[in-house]
Protein backbone atom coordinates (compact mmCIF):
# COMPACT_ATOMS: atom_id res chain seq x y z
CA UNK A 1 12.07 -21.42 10.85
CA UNK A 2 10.34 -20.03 14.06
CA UNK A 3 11.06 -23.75 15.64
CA UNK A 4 14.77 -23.75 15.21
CA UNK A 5 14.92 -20.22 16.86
CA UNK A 6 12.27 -21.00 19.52
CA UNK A 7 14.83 -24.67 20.23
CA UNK A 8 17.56 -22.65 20.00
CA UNK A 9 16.49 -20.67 22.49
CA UNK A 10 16.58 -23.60 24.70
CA UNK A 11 12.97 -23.77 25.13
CA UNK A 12 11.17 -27.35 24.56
CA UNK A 13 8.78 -26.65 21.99
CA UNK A 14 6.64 -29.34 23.01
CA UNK A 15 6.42 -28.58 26.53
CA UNK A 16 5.13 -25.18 25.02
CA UNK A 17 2.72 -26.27 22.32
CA UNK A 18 1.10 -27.87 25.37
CA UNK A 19 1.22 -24.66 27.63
CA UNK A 20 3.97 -26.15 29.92
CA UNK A 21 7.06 -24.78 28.56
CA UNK A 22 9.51 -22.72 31.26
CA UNK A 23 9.77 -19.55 29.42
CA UNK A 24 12.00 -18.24 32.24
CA UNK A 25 14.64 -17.93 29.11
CA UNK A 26 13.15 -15.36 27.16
CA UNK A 27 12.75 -13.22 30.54
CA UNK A 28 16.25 -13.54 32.31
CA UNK A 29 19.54 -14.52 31.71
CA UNK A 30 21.16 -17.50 33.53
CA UNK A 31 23.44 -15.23 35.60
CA UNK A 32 21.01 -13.40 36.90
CA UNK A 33 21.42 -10.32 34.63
CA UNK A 34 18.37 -8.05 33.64
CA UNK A 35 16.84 -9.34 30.14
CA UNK A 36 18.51 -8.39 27.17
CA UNK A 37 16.77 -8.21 23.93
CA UNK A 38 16.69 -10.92 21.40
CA UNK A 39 19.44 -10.46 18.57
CA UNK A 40 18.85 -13.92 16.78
CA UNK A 41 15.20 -14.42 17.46
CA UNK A 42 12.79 -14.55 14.42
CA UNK A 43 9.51 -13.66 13.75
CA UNK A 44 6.74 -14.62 11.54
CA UNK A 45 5.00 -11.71 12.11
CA UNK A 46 4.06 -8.92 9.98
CA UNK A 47 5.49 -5.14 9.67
CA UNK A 48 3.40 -2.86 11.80
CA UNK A 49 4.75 -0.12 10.21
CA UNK A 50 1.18 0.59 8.17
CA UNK A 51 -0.42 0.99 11.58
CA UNK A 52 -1.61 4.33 11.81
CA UNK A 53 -4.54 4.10 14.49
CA UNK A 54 -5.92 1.97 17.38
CA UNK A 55 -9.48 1.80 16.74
CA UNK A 56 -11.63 0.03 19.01
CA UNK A 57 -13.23 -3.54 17.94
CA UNK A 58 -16.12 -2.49 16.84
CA UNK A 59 -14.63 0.22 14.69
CA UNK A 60 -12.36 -2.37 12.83
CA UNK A 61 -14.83 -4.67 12.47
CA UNK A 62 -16.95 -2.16 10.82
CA UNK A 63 -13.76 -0.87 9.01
CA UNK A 64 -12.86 -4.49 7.73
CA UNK A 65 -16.85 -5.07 6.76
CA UNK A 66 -16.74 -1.95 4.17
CA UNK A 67 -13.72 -2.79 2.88
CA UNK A 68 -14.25 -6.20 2.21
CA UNK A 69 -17.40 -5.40 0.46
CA UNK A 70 -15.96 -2.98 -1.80
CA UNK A 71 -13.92 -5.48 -3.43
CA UNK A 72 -14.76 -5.92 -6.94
CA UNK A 73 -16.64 -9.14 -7.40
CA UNK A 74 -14.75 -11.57 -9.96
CA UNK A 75 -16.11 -13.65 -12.65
């Protein structure tokens, strides 16, 4: 799915798996015109709307530790 929007986008999605891809696209229009945002752009990612702090690495590593650990072990 994120291929056909990436293509669409007229970027060549091999010249950016290989870190040579001209994303001059997804910055600028072709007439010159300031960026606009992506309407038909899709995302794999996930919602951020649980985030509720920016904790340094250490704390979330420590956070993601005890939480692991307190899951239950299964038979």
């Amino acid at each position: 799915m994120l291929a056909a929007s990436i293509e669409a986008a007229s970027i060549d999605l091999a010249a950016l798996q290989a870190g040579q891809a001209d994303l001059t696209a997804l910055f600028s229009q072709a007439d010159g015109a300031a960026p606009q945002r992506w309407k038909d752009w899709w995302s794999a990612g996930h919602s951020t709307s649980g985030v509720s702090d920016v904790p340094t690495v250490a704390d979330l590593v420590e956070r993601t530790v005890t939480e692991y650990q307190s899951i239950p072990a299964h038979p």
